[in-house]
PDB file of N, CA and C in Angstrom:
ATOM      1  N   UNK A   1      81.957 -97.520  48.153  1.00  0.00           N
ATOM      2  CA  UNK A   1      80.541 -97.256  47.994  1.00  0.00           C
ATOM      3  C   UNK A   1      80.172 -96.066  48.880  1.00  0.00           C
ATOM      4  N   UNK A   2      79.167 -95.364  48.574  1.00  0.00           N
ATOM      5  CA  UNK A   2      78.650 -94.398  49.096  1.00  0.00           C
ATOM      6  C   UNK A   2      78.122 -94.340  50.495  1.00  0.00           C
ATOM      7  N   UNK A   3      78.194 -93.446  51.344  1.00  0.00           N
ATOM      8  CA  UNK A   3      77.379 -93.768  52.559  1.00  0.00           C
ATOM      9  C   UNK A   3      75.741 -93.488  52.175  1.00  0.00           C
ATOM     10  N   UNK A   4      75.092 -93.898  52.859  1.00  0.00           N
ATOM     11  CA  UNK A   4      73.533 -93.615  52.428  1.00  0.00           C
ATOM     12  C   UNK A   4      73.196 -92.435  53.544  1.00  0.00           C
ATOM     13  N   UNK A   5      72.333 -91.664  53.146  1.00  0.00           N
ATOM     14  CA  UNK A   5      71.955 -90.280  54.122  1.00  0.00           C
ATOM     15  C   UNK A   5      70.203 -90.582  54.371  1.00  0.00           C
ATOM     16  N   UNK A   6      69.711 -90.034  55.470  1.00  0.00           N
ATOM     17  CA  UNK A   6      68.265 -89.764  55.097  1.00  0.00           C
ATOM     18  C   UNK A   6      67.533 -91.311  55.246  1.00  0.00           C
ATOM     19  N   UNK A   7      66.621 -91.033  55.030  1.00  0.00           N
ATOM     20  CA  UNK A   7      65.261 -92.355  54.776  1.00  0.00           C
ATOM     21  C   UNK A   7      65.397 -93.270  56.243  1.00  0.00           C
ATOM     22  N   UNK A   8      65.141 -94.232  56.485  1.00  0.00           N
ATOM     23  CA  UNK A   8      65.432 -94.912  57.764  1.00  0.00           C
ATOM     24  C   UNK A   8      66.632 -95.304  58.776  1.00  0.00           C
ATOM     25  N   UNK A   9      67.573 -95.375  57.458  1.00  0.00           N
ATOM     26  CA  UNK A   9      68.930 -95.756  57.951  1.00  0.00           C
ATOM     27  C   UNK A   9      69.695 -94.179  58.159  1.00  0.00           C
ATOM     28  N   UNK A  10      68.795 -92.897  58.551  1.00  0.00           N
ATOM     29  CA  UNK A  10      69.679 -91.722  58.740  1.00  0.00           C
ATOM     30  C   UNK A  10      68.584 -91.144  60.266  1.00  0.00           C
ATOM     31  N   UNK A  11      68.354 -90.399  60.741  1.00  0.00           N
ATOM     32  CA  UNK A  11      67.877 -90.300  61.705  1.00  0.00           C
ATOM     33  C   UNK A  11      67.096 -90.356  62.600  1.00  0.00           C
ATOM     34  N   UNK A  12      65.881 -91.122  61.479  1.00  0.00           N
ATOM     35  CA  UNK A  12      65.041 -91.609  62.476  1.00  0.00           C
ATOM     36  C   UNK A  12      65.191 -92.689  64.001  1.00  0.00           C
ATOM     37  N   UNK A  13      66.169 -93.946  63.656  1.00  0.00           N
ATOM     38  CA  UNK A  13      66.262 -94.977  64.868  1.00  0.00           C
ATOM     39  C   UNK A  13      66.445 -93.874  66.549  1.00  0.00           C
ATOM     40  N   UNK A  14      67.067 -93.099  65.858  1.00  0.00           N
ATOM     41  CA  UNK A  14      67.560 -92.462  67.223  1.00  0.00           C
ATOM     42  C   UNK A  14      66.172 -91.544  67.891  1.00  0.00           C
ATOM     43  N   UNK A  15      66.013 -91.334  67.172  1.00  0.00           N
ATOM     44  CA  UNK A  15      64.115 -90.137  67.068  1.00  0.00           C
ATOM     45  C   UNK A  15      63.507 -90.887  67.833  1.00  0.00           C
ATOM     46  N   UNK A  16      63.245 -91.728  67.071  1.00  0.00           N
ATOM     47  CA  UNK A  16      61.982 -92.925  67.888  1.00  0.00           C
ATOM     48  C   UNK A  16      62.940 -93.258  69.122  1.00  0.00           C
ATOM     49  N   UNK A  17      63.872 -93.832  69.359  1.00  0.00           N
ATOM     50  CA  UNK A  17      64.667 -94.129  70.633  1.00  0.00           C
ATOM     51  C   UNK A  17      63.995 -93.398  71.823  1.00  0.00           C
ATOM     52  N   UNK A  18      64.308 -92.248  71.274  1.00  0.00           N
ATOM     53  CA  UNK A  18      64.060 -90.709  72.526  1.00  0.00           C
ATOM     54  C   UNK A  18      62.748 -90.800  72.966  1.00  0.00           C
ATOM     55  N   UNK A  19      62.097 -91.096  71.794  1.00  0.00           N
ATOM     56  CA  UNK A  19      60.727 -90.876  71.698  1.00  0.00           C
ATOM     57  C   UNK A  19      60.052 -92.007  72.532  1.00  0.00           C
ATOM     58  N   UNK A  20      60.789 -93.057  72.643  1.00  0.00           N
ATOM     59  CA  UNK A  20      60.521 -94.531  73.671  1.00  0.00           C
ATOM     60  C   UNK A  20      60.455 -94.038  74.892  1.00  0.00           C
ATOM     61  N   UNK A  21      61.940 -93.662  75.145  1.00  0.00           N
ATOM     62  CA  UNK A  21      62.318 -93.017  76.792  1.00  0.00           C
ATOM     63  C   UNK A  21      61.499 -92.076  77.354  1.00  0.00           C
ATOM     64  N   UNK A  22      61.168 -90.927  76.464  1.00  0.00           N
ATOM     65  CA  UNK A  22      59.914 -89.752  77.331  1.00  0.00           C
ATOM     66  C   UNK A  22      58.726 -90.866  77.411  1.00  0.00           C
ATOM     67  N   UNK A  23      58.781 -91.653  76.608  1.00  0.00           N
ATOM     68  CA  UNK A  23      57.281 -92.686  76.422  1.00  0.00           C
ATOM     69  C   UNK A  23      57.085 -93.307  78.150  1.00  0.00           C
ATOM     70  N   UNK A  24      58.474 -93.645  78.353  1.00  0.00           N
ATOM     71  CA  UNK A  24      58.646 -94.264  79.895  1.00  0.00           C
ATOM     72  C   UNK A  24      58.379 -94.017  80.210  1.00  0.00           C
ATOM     73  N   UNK A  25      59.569 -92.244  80.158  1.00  0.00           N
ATOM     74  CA  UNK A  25      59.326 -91.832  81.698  1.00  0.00           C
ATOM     75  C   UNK A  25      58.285 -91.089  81.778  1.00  0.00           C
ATOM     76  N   UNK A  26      57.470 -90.920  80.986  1.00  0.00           N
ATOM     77  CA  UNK A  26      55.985 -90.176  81.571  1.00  0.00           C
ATOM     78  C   UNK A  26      55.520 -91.487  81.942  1.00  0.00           C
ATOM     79  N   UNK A  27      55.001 -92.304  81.623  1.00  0.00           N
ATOM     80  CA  UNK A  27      54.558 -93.628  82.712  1.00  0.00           C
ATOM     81  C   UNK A  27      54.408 -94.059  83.510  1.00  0.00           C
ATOM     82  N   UNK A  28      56.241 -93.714  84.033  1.00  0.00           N
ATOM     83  CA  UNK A  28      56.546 -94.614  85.499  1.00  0.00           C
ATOM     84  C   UNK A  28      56.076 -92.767  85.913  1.00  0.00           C
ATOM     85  N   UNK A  29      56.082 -91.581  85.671  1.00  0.00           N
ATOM     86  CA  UNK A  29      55.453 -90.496  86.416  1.00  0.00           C
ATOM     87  C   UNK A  29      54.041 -90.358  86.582  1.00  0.00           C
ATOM     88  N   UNK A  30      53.236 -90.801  85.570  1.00  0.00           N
ATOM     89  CA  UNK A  30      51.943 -90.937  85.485  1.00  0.00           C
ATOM     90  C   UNK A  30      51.420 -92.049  87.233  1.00  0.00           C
ATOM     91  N   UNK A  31      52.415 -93.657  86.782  1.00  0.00           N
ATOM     92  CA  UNK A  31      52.224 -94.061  87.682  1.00  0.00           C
ATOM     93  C   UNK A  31      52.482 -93.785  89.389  1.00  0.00           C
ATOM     94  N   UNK A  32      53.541 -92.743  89.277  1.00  0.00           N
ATOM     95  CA  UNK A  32      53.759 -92.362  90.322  1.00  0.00           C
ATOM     96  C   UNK A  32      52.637 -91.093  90.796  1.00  0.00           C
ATOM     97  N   UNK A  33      52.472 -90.185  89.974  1.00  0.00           N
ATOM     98  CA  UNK A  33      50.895 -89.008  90.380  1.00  0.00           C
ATOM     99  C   UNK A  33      50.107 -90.057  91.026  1.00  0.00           C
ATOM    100  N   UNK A  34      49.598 -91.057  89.880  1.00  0.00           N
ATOM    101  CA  UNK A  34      48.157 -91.939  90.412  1.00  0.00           C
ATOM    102  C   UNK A  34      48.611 -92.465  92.192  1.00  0.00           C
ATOM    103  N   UNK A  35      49.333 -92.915  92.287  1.00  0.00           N
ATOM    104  CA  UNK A  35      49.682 -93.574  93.210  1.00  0.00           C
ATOM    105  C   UNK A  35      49.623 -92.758  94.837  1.00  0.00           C
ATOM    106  N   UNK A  36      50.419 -91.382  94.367  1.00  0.00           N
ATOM    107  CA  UNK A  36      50.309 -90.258  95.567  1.00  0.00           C
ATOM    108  C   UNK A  36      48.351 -89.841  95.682  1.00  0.00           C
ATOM    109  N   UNK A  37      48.195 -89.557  94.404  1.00  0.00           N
ATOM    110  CA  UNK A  37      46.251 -88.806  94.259  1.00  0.00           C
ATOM    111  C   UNK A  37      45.331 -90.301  95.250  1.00  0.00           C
ATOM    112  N   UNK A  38      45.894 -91.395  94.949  1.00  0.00           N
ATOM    113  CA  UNK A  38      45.018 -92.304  95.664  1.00  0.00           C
ATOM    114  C   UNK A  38      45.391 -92.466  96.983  1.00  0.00           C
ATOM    115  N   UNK A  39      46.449 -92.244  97.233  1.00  0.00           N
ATOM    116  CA  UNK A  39      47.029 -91.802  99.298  1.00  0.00           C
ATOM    117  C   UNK A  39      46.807 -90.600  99.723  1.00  0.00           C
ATOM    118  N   UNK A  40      46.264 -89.692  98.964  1.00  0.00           N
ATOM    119  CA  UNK A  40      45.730 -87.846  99.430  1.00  0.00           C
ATOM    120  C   UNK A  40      43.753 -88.253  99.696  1.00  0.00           C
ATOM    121  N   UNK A  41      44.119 -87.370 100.994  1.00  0.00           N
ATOM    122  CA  UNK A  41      42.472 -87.409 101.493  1.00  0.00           C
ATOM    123  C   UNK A  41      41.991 -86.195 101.001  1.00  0.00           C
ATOM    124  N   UNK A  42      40.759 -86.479 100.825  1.00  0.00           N
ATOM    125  CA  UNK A  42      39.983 -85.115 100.559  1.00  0.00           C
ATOM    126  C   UNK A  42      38.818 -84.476 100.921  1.00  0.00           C
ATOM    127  N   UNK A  43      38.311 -83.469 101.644  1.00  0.00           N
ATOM    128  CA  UNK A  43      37.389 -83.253 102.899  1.00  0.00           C
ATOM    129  C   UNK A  43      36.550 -81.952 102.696  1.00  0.00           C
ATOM    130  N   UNK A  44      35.468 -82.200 103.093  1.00  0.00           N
ATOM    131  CA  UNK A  44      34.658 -81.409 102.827  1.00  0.00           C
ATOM    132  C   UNK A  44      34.036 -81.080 104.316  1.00  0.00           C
ATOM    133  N   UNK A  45      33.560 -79.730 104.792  1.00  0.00           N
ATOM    134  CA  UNK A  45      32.749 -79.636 106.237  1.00  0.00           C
ATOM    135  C   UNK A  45      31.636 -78.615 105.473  1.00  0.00           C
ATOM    136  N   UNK A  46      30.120 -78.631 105.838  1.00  0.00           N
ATOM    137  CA  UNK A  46      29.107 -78.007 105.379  1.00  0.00           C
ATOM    138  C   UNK A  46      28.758 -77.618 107.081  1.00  0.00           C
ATOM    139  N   UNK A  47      27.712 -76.883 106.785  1.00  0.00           N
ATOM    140  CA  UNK A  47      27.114 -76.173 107.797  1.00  0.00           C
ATOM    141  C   UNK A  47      27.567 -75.848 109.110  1.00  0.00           C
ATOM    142  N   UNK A  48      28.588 -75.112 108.783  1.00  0.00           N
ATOM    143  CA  UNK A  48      29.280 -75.020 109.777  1.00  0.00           C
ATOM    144  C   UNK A  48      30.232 -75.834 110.688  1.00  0.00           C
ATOM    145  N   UNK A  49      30.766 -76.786 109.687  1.00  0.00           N
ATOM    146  CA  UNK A  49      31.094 -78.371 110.318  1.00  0.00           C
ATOM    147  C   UNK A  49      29.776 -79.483 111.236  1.00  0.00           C
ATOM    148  N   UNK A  50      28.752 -78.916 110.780  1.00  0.00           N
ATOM    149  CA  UNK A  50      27.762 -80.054 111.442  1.00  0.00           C
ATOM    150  C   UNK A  50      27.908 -81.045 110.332  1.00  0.00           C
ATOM    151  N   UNK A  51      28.574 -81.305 109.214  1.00  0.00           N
ATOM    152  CA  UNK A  51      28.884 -82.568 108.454  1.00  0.00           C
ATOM    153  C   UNK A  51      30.010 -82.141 107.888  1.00  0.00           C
ATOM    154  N   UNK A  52      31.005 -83.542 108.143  1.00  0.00           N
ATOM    155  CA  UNK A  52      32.413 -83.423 107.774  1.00  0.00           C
ATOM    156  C   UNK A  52      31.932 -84.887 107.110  1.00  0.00           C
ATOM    157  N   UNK A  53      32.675 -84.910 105.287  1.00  0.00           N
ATOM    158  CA  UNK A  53      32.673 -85.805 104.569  1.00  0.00           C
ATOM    159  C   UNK A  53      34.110 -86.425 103.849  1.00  0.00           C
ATOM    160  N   UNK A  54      34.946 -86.914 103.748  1.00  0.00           N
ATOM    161  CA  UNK A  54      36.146 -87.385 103.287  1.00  0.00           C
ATOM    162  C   UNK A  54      36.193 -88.400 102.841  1.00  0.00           C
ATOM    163  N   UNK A  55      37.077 -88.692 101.971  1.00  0.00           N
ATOM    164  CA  UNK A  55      37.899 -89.872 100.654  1.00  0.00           C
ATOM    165  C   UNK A  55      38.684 -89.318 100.261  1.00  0.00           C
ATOM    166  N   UNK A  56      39.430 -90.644  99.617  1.00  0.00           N
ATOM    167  CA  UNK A  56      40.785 -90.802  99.367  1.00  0.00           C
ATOM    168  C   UNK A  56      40.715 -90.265  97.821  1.00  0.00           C
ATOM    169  N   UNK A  57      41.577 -90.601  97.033  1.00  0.00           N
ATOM    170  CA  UNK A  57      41.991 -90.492  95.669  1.00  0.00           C
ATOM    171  C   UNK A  57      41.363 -91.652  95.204  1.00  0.00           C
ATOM    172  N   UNK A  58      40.947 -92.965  95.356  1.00  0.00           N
ATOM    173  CA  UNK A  58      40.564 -94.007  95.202  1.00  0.00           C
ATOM    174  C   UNK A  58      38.745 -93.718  95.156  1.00  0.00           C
ATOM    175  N   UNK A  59      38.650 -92.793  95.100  1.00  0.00           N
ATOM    176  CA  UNK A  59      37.240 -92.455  95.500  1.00  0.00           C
ATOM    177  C   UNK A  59      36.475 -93.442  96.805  1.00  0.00           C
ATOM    178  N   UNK A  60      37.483 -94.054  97.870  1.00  0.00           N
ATOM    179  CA  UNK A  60      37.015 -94.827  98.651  1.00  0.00           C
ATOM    180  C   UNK A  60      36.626 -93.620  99.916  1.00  0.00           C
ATOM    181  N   UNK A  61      35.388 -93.953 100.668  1.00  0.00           N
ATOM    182  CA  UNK A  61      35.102 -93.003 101.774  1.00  0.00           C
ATOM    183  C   UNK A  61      35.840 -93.630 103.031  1.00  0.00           C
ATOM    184  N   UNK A  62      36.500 -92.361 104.001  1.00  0.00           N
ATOM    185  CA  UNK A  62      37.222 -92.579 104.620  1.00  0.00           C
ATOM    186  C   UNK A  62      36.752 -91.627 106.080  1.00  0.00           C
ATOM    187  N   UNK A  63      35.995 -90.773 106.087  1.00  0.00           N
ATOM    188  CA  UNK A  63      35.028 -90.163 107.354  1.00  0.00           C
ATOM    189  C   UNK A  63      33.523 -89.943 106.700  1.00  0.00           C
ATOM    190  N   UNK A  64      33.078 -89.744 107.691  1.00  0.00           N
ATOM    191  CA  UNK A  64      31.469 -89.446 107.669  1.00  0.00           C
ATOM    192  C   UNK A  64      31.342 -89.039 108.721  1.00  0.00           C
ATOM    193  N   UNK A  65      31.303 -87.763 109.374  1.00  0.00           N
ATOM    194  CA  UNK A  65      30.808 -87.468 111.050  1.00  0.00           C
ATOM    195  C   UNK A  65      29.631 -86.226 110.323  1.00  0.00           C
ATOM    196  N   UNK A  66      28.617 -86.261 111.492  1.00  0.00           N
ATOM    197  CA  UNK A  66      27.699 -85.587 111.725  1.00  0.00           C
ATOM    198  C   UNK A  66      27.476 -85.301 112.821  1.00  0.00           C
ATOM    199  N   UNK A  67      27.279 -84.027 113.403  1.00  0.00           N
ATOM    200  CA  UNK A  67      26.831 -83.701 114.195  1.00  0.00           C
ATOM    201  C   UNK A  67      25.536 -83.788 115.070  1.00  0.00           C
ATOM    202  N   UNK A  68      25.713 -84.446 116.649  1.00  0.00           N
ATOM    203  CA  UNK A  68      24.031 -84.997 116.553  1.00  0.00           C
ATOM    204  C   UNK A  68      23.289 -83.597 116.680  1.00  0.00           C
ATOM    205  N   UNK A  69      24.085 -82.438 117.061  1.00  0.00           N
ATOM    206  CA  UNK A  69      23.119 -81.538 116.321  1.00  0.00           C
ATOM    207  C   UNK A  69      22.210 -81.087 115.322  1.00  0.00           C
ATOM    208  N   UNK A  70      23.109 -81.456 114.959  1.00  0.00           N
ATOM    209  CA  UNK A  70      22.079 -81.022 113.176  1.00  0.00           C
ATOM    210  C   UNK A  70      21.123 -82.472 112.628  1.00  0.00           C
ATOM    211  N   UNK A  71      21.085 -83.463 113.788  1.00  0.00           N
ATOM    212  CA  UNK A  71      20.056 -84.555 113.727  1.00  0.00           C
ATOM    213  C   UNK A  71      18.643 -84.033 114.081  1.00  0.00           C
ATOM    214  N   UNK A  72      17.937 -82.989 113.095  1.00  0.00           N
ATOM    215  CA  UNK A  72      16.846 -82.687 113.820  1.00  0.00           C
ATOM    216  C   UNK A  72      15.333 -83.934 113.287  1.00  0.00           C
ATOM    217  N   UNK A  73      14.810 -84.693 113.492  1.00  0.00           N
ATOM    218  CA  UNK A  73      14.076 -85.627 112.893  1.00  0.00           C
ATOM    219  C   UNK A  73      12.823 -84.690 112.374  1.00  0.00           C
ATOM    220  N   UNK A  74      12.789 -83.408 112.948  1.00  0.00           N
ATOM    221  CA  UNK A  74      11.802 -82.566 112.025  1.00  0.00           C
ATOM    222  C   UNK A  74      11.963 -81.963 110.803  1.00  0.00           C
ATOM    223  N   UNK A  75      13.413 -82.471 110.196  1.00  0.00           N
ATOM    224  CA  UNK A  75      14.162 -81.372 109.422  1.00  0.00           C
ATOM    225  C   UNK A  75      15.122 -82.697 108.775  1.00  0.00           C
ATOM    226  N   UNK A  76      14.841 -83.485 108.262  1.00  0.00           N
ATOM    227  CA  UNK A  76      15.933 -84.409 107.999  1.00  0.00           C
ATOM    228  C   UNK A  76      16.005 -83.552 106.478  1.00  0.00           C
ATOM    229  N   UNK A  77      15.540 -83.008 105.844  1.00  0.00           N
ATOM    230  CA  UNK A  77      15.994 -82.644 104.250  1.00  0.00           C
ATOM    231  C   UNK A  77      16.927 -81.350 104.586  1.00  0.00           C
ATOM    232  N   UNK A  78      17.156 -80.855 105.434  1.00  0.00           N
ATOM    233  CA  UNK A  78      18.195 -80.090 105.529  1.00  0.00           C
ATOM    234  C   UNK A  78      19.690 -81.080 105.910  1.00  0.00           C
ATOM    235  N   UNK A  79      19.682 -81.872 106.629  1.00  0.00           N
ATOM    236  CA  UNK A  79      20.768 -82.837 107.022  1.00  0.00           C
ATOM    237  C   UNK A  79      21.519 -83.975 105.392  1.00  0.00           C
ATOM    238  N   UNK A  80      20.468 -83.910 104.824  1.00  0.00           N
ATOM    239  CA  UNK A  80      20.373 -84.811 103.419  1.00  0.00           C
ATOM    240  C   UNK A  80      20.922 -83.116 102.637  1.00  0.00           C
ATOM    241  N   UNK A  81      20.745 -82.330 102.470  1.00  0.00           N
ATOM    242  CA  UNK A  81      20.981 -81.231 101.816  1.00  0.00           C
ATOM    243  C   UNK A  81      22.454 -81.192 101.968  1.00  0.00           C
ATOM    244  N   UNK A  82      22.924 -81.152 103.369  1.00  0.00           N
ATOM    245  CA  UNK A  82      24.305 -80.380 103.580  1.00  0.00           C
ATOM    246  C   UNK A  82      24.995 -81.794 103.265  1.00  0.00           C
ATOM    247  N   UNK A  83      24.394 -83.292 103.291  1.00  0.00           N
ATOM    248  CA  UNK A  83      25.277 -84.404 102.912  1.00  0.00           C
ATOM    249  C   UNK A  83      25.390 -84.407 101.546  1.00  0.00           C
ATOM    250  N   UNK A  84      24.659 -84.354 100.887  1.00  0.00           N
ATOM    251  CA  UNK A  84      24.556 -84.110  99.337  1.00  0.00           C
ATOM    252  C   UNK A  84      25.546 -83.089  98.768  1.00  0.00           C
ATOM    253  N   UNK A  85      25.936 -81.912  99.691  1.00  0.00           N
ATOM    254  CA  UNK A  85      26.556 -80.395  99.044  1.00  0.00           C
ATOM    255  C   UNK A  85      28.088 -81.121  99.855  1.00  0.00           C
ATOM    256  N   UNK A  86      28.598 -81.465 100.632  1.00  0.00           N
ATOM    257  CA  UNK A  86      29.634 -82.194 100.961  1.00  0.00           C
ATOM    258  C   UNK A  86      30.251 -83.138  99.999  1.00  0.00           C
ATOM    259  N   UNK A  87      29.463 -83.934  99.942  1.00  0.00           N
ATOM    260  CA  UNK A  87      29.774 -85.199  98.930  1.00  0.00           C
ATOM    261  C   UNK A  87      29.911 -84.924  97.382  1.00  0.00           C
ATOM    262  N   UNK A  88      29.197 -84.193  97.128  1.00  0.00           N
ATOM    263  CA  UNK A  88      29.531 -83.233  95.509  1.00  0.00           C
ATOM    264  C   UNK A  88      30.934 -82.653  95.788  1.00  0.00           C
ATOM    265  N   UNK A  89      31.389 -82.101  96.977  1.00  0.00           N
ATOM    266  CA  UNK A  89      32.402 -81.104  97.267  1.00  0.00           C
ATOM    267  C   UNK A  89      34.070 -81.695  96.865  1.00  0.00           C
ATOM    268  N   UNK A  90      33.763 -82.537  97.736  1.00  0.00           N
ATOM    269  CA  UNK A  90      34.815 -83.577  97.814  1.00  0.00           C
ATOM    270  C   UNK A  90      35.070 -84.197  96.556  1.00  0.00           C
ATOM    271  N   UNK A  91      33.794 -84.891  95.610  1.00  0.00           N
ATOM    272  CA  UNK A  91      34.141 -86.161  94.381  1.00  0.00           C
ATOM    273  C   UNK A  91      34.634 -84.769  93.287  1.00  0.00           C
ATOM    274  N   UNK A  92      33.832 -83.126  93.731  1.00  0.00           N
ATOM    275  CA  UNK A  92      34.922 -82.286  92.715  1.00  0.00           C
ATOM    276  C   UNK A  92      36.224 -82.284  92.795  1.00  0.00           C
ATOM    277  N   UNK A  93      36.515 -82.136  93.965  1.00  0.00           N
ATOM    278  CA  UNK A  93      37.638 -81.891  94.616  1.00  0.00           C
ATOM    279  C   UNK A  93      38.583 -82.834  93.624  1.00  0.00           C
ATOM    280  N   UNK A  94      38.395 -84.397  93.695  1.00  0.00           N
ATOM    281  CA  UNK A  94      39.431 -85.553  93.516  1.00  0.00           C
ATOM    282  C   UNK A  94      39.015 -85.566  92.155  1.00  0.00           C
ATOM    283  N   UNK A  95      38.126 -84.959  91.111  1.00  0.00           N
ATOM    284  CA  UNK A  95      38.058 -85.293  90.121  1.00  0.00           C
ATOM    285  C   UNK A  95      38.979 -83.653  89.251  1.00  0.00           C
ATOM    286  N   UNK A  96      39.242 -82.743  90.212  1.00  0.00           N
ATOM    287  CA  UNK A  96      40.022 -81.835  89.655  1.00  0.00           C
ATOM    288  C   UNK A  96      41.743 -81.720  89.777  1.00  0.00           C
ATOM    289  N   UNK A  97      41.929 -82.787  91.054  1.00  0.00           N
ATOM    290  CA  UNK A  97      43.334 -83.012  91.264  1.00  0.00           C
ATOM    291  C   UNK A  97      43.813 -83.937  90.069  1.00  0.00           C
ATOM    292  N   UNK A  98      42.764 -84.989  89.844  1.00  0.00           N
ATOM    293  CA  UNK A  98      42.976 -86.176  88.610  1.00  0.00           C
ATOM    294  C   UNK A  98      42.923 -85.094  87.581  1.00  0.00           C
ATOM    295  N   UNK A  99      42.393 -84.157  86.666  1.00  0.00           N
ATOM    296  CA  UNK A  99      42.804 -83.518  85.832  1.00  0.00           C
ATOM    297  C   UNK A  99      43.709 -82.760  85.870  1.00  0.00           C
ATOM    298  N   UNK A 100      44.374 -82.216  86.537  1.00  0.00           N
ATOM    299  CA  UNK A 100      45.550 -81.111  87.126  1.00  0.00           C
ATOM    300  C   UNK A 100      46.467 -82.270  86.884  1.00  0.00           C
ATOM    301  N   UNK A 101      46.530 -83.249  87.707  1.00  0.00           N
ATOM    302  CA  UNK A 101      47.553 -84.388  87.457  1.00  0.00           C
ATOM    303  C   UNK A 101      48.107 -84.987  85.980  1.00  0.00           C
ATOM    304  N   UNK A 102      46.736 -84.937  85.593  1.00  0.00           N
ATOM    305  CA  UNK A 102      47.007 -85.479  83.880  1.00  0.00           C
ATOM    306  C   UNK A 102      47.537 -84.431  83.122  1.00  0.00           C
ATOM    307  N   UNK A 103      46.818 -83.006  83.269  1.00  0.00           N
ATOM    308  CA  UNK A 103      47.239 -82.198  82.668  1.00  0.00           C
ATOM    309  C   UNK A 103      48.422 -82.202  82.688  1.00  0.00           C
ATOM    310  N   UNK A 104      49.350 -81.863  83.660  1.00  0.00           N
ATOM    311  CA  UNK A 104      50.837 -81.607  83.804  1.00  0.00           C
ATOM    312  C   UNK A 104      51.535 -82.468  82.775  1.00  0.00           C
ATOM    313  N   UNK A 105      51.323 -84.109  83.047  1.00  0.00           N
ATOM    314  CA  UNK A 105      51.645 -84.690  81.984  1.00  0.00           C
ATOM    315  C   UNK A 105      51.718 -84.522  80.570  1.00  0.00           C
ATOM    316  N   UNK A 106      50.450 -84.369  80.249  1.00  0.00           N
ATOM    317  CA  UNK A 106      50.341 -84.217  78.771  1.00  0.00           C
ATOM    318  C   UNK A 106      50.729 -82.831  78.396  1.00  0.00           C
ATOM    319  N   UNK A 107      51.618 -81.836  78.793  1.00  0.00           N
ATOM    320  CA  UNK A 107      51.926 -81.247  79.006  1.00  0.00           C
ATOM    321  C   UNK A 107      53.678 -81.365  78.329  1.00  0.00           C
ATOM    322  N   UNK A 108      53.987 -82.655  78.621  1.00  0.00           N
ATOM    323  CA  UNK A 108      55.447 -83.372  78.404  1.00  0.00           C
ATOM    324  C   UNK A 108      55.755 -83.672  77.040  1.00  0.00           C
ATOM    325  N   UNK A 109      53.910 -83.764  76.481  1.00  0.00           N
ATOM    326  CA  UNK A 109      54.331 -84.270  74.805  1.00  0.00           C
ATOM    327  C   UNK A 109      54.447 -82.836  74.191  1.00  0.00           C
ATOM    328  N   UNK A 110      54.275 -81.183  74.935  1.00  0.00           N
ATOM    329  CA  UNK A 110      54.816 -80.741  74.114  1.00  0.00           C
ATOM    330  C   UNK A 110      56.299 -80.592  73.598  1.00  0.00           C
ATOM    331  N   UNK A 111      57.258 -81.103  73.767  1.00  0.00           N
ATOM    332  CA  UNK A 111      58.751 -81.061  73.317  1.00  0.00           C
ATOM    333  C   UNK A 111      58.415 -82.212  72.137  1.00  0.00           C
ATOM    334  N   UNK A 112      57.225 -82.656  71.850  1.00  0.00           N
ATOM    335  CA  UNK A 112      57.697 -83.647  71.089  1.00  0.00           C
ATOM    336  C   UNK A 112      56.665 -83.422  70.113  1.00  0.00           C
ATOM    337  N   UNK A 113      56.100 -82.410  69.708  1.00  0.00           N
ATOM    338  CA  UNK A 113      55.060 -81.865  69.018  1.00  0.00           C
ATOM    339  C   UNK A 113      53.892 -82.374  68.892  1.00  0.00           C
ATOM    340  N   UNK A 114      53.473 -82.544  70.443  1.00  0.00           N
ATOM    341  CA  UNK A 114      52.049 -83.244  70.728  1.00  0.00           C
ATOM    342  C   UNK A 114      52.136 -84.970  70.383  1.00  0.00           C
ATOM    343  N   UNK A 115      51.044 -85.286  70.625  1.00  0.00           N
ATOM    344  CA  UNK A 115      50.507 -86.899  70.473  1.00  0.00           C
ATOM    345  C   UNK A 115      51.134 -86.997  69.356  1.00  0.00           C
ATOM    346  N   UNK A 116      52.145 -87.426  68.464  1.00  0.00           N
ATOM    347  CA  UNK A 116      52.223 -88.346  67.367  1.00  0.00           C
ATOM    348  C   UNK A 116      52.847 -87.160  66.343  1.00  0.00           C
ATOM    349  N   UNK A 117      53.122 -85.359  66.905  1.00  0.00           N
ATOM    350  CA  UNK A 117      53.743 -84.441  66.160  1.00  0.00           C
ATOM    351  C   UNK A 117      54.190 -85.003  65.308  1.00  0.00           C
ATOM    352  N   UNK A 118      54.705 -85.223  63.740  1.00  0.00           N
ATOM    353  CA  UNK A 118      56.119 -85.586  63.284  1.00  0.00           C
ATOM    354  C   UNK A 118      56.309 -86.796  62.790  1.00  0.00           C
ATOM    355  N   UNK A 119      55.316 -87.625  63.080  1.00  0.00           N
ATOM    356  CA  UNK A 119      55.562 -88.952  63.446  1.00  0.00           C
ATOM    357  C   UNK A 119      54.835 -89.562  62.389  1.00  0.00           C
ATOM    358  N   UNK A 120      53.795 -89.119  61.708  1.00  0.00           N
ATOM    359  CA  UNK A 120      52.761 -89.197  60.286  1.00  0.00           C
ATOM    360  C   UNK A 120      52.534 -88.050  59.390  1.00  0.00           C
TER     361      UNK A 120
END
């Protein structure tokens, strides 16, 4: 009898196989980025360092110093100003490492002609 060529029983099992394994190992790498981005601090100093603001990757806060200088009680909307321009600084900061991070990844499905290339 003939060998059969083509259709399921010809090269796909092995396709999809491969296609499992990059499936992994971007995963266990994905899980490994997340894991480093949530142990990296990230810091912001405004006005000259009269406010230093920091967090983690976890978006958990991890400093807050102010200077009792810049505690002027005649002037608190300047002190609220430079905490506000800190704290924006920083949640950019960790929300551009998390895209840089992902990016790289998805980055991996091009050898495989994107999300689902080939595959429909």
């Amino acid at each position: 009898m003939a060998k059969r060529g083509g259709g399921f029983g010809g090269g796909m099992p092995g396709n999809m196989q491969n296609l499992m394994k990059q499936a992994q190992k971007m995963q266990r790498q994905m899980e490994e980025n997340q894991k480093a981005l949530e142990e990296k601090e990230f810091s912001s100093q405004v006005g000259g360092g009269a406010v230093r603001f920091a967090m983690n990757g976890k978006r958990e806060v991890t400093a807050l110093e102010i200077d009792p200088e810049a505690v002027d009680p005649e002037d608190v909307e300047t002190l609220q100003e430079m905490l506000i321009s800190a704290i924006s600084d920083v949640l950019k900061q960790v929300d551009e490492a998390q895209a840089s991070s992902m990016g790289s990844l998805a980055g991996g499905f091009g050898g495989m002609g994107g999300f689902g290339g080939g595959l429909f």
